[in-house]
PDB file of N, CA and C in Angstrom:
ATOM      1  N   UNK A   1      51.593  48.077 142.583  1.00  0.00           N
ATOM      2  CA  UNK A   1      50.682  47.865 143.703  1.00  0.00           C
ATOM      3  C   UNK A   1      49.562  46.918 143.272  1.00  0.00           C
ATOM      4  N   UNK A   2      49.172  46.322 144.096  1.00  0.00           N
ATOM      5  CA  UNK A   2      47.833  45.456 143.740  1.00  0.00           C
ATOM      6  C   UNK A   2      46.582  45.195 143.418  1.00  0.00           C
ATOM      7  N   UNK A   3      46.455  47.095 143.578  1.00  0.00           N
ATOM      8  CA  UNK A   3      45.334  47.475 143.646  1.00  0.00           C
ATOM      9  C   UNK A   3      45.465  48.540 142.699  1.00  0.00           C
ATOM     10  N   UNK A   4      46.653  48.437 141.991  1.00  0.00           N
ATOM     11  CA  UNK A   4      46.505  49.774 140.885  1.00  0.00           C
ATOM     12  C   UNK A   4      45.306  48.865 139.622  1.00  0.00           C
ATOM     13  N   UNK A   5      45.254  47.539 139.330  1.00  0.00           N
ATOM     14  CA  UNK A   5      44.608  46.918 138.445  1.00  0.00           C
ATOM     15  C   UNK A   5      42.821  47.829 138.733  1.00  0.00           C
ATOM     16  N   UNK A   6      42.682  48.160 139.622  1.00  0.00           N
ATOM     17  CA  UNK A   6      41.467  48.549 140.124  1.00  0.00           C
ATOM     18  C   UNK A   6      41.255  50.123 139.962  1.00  0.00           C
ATOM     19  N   UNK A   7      42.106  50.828 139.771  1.00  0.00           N
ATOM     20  CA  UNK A   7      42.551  51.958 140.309  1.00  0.00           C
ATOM     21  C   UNK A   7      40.786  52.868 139.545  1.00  0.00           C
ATOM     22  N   UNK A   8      40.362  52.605 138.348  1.00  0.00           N
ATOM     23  CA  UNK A   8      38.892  53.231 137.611  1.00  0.00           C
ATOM     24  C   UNK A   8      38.108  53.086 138.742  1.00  0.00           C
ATOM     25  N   UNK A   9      38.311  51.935 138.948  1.00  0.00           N
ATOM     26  CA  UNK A   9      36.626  51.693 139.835  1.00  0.00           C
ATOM     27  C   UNK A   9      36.845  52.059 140.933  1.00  0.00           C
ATOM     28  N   UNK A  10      38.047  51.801 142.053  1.00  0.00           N
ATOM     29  CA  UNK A  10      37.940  52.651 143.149  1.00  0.00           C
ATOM     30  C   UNK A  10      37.311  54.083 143.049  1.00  0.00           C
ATOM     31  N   UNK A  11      38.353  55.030 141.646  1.00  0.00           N
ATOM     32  CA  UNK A  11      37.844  56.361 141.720  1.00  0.00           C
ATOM     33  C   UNK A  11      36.082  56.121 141.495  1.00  0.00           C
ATOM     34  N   UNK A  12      35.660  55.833 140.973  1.00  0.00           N
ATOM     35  CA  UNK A  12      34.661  55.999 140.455  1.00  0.00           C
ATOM     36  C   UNK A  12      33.497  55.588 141.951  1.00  0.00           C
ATOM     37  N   UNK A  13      33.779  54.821 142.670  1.00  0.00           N
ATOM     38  CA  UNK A  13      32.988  54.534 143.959  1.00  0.00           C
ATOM     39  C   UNK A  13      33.328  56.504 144.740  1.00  0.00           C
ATOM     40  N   UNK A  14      34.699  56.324 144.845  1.00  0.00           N
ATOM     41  CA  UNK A  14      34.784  57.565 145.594  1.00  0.00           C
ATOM     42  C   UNK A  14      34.119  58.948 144.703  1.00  0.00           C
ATOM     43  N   UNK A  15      33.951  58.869 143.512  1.00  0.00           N
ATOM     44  CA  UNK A  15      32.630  59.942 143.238  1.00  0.00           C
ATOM     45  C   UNK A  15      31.834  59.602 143.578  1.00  0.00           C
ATOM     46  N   UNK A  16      31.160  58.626 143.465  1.00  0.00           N
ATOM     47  CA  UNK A  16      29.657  58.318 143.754  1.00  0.00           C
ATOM     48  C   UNK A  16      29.534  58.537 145.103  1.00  0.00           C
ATOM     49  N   UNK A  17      30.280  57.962 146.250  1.00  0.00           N
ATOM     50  CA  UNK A  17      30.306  58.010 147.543  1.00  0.00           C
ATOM     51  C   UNK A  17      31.200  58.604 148.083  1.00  0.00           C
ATOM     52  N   UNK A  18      31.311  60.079 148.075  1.00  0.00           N
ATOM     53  CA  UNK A  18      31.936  60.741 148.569  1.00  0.00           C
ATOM     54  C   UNK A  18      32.797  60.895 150.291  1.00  0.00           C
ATOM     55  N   UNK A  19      31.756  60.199 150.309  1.00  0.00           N
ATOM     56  CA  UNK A  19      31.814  60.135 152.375  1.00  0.00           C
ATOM     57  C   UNK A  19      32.035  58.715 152.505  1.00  0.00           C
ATOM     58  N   UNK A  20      32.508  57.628 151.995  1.00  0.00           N
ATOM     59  CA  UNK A  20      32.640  56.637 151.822  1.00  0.00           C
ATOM     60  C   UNK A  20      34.161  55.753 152.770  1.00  0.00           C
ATOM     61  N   UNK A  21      34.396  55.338 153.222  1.00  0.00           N
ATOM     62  CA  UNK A  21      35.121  55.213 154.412  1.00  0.00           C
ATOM     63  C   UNK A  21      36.158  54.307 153.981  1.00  0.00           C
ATOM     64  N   UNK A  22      37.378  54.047 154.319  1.00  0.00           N
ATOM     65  CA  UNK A  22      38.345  52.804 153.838  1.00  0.00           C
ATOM     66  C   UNK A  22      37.848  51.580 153.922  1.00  0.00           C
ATOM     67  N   UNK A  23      37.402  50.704 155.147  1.00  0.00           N
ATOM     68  CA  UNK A  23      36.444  49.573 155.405  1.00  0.00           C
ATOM     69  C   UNK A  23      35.385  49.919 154.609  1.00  0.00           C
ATOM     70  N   UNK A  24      34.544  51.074 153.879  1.00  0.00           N
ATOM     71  CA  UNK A  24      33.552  50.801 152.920  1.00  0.00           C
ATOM     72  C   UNK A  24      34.177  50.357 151.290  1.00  0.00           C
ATOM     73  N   UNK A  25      35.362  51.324 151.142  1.00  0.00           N
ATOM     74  CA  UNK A  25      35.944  51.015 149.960  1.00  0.00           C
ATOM     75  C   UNK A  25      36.573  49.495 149.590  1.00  0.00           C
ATOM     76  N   UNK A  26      36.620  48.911 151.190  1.00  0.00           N
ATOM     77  CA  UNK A  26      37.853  47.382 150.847  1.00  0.00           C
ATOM     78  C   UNK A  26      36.087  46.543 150.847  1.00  0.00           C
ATOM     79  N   UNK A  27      35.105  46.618 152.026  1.00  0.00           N
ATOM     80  CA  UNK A  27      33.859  45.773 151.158  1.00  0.00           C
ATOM     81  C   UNK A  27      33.489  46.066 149.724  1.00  0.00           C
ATOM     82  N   UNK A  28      33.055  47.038 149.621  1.00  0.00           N
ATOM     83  CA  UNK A  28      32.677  47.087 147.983  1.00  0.00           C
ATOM     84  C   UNK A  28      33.743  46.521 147.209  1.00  0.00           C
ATOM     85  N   UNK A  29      35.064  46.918 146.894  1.00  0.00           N
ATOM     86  CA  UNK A  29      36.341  46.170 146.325  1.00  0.00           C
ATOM     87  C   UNK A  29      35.554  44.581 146.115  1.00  0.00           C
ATOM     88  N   UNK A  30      35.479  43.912 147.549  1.00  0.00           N
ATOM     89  CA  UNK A  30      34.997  42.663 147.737  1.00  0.00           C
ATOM     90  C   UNK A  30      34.496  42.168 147.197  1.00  0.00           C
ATOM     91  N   UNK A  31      32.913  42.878 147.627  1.00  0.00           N
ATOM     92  CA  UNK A  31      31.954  42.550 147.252  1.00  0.00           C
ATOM     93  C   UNK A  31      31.905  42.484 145.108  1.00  0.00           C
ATOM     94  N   UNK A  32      32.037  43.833 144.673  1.00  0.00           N
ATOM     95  CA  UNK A  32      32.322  43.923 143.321  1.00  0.00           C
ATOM     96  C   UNK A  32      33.508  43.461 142.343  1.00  0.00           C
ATOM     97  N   UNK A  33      34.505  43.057 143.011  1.00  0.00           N
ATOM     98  CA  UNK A  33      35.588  42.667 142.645  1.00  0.00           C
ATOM     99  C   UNK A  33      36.170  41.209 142.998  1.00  0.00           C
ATOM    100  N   UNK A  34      35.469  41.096 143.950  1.00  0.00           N
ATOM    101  CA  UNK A  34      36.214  39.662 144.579  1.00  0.00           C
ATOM    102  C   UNK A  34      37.479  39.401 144.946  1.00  0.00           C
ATOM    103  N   UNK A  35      38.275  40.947 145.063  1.00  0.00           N
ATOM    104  CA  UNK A  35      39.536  41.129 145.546  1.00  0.00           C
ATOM    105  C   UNK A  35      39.262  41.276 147.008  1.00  0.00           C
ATOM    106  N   UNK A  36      40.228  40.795 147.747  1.00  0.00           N
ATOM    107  CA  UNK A  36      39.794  41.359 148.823  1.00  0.00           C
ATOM    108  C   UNK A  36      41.301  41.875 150.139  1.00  0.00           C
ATOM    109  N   UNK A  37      40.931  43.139 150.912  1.00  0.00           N
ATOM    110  CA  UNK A  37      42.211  43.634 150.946  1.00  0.00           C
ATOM    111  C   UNK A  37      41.963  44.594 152.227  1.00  0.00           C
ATOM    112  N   UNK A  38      43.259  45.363 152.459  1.00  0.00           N
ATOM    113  CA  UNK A  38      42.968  45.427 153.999  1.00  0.00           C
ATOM    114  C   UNK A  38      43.133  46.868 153.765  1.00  0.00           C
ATOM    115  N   UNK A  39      42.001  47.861 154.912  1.00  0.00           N
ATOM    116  CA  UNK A  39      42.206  49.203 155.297  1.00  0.00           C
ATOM    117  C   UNK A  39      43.899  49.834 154.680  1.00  0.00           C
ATOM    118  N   UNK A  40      44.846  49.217 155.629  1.00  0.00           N
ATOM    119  CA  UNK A  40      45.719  49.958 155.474  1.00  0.00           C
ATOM    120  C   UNK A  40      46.775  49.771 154.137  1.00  0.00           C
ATOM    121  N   UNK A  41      46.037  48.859 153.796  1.00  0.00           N
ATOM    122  CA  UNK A  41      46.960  48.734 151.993  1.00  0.00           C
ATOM    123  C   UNK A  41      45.619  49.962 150.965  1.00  0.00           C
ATOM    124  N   UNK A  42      44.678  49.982 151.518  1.00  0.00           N
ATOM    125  CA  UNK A  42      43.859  50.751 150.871  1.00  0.00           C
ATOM    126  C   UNK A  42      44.327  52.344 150.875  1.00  0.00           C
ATOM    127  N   UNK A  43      44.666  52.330 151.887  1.00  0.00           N
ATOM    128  CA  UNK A  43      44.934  53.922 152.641  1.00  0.00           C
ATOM    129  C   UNK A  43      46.640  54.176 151.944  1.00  0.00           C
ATOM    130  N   UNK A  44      47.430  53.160 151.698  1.00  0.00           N
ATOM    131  CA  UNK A  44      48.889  52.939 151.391  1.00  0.00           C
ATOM    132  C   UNK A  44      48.242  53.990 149.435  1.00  0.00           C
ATOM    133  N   UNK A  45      47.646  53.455 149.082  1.00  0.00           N
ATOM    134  CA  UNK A  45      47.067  52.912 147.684  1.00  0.00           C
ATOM    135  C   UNK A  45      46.687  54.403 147.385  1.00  0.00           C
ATOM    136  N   UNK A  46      45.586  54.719 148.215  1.00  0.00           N
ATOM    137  CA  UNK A  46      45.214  56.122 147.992  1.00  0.00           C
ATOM    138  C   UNK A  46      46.016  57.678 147.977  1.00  0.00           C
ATOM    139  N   UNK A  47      47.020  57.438 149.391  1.00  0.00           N
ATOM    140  CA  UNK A  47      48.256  58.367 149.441  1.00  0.00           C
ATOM    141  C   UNK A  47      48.708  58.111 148.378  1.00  0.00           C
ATOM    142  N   UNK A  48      49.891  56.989 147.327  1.00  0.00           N
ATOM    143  CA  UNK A  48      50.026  56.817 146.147  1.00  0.00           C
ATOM    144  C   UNK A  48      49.672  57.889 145.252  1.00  0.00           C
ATOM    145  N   UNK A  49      48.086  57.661 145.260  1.00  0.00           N
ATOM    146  CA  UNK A  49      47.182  58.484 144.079  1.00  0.00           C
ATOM    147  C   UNK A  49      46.983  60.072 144.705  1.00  0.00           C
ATOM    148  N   UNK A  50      47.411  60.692 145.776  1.00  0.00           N
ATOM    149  CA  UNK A  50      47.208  61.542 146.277  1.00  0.00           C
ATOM    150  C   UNK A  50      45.720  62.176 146.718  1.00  0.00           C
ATOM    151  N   UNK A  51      44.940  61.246 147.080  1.00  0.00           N
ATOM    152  CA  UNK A  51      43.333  61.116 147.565  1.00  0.00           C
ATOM    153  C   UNK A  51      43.475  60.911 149.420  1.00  0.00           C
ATOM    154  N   UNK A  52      42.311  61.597 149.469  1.00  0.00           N
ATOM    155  CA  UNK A  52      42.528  61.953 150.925  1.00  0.00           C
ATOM    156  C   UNK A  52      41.413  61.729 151.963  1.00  0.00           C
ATOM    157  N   UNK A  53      41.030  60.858 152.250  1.00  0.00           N
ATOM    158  CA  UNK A  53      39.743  60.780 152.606  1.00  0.00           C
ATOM    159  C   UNK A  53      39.246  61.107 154.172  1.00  0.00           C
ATOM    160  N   UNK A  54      39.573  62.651 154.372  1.00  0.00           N
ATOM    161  CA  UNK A  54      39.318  63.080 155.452  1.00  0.00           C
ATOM    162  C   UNK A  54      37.796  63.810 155.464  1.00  0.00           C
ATOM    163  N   UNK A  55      37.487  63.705 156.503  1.00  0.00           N
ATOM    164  CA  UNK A  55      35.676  63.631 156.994  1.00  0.00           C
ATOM    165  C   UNK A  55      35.989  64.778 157.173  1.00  0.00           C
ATOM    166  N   UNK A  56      34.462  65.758 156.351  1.00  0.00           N
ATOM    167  CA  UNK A  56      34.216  67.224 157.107  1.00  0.00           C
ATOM    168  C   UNK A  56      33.299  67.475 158.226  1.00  0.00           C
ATOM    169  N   UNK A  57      33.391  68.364 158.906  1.00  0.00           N
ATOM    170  CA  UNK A  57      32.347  68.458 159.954  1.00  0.00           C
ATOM    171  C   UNK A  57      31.493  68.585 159.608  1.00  0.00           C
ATOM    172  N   UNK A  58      30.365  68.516 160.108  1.00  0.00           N
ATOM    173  CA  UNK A  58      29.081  68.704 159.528  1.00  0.00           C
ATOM    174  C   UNK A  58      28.368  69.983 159.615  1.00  0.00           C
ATOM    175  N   UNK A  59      28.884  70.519 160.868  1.00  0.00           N
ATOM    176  CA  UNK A  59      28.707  71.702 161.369  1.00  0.00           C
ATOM    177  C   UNK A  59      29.662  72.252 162.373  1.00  0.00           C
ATOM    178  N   UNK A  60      29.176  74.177 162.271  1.00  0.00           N
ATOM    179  CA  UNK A  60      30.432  74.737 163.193  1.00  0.00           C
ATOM    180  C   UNK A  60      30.616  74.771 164.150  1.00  0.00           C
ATOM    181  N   UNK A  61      32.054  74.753 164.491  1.00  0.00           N
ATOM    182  CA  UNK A  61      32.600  74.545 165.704  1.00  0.00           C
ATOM    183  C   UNK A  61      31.456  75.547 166.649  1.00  0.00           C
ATOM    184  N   UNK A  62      31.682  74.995 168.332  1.00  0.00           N
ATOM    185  CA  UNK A  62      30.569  75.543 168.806  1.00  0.00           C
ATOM    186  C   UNK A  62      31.336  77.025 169.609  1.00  0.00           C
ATOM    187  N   UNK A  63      30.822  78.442 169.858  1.00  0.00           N
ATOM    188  CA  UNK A  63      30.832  79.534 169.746  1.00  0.00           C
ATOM    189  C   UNK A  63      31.669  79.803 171.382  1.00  0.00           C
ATOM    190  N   UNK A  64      31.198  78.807 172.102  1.00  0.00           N
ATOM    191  CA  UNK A  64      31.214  79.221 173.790  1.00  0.00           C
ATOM    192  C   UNK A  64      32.872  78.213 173.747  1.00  0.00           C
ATOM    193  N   UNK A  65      33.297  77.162 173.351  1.00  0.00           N
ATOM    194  CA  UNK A  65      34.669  77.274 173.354  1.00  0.00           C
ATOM    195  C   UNK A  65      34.613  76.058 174.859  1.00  0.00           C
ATOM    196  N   UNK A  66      35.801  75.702 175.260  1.00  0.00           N
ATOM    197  CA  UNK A  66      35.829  74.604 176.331  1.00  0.00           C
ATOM    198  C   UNK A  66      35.564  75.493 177.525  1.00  0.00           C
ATOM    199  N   UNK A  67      35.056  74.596 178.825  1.00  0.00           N
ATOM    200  CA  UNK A  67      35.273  75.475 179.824  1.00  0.00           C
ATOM    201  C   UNK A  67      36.117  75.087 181.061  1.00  0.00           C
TER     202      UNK A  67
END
């Protein structure tokens, strides 16, 4: 893959920035790397490595339910 050459520093953004988004991971890539590459080869890249970058809620679901 093309992006395995990278594979330290990706992890290492995704500690630092935990909440960090695919379009944040392919700018920084960019910006710090001068590689530059698209969401869904990023997202291809990460499944690979078995990383998952799903958003938690922030808070709980609400009590009263749809109406």
């Amino acid at each position: 893959m093309m992006l395995a050459p990278h594979r330290e520093f990706l992890e290492a953004v995704g500690c630092d920035k935990p909440d960090i988004t695919l379009q944040g991971l392919c700018d920084q890539l960019g910006a710090e790397r001068g590689v530059k590459t698209y969401t869904s080869v990023m997202s291809r890249f990460l499944r690979h490595l078995g990383v998952t970058l799903k958003k938690r809620r922030s808070s709980r679901a609400s009590k009263t339910g749809l109406t």
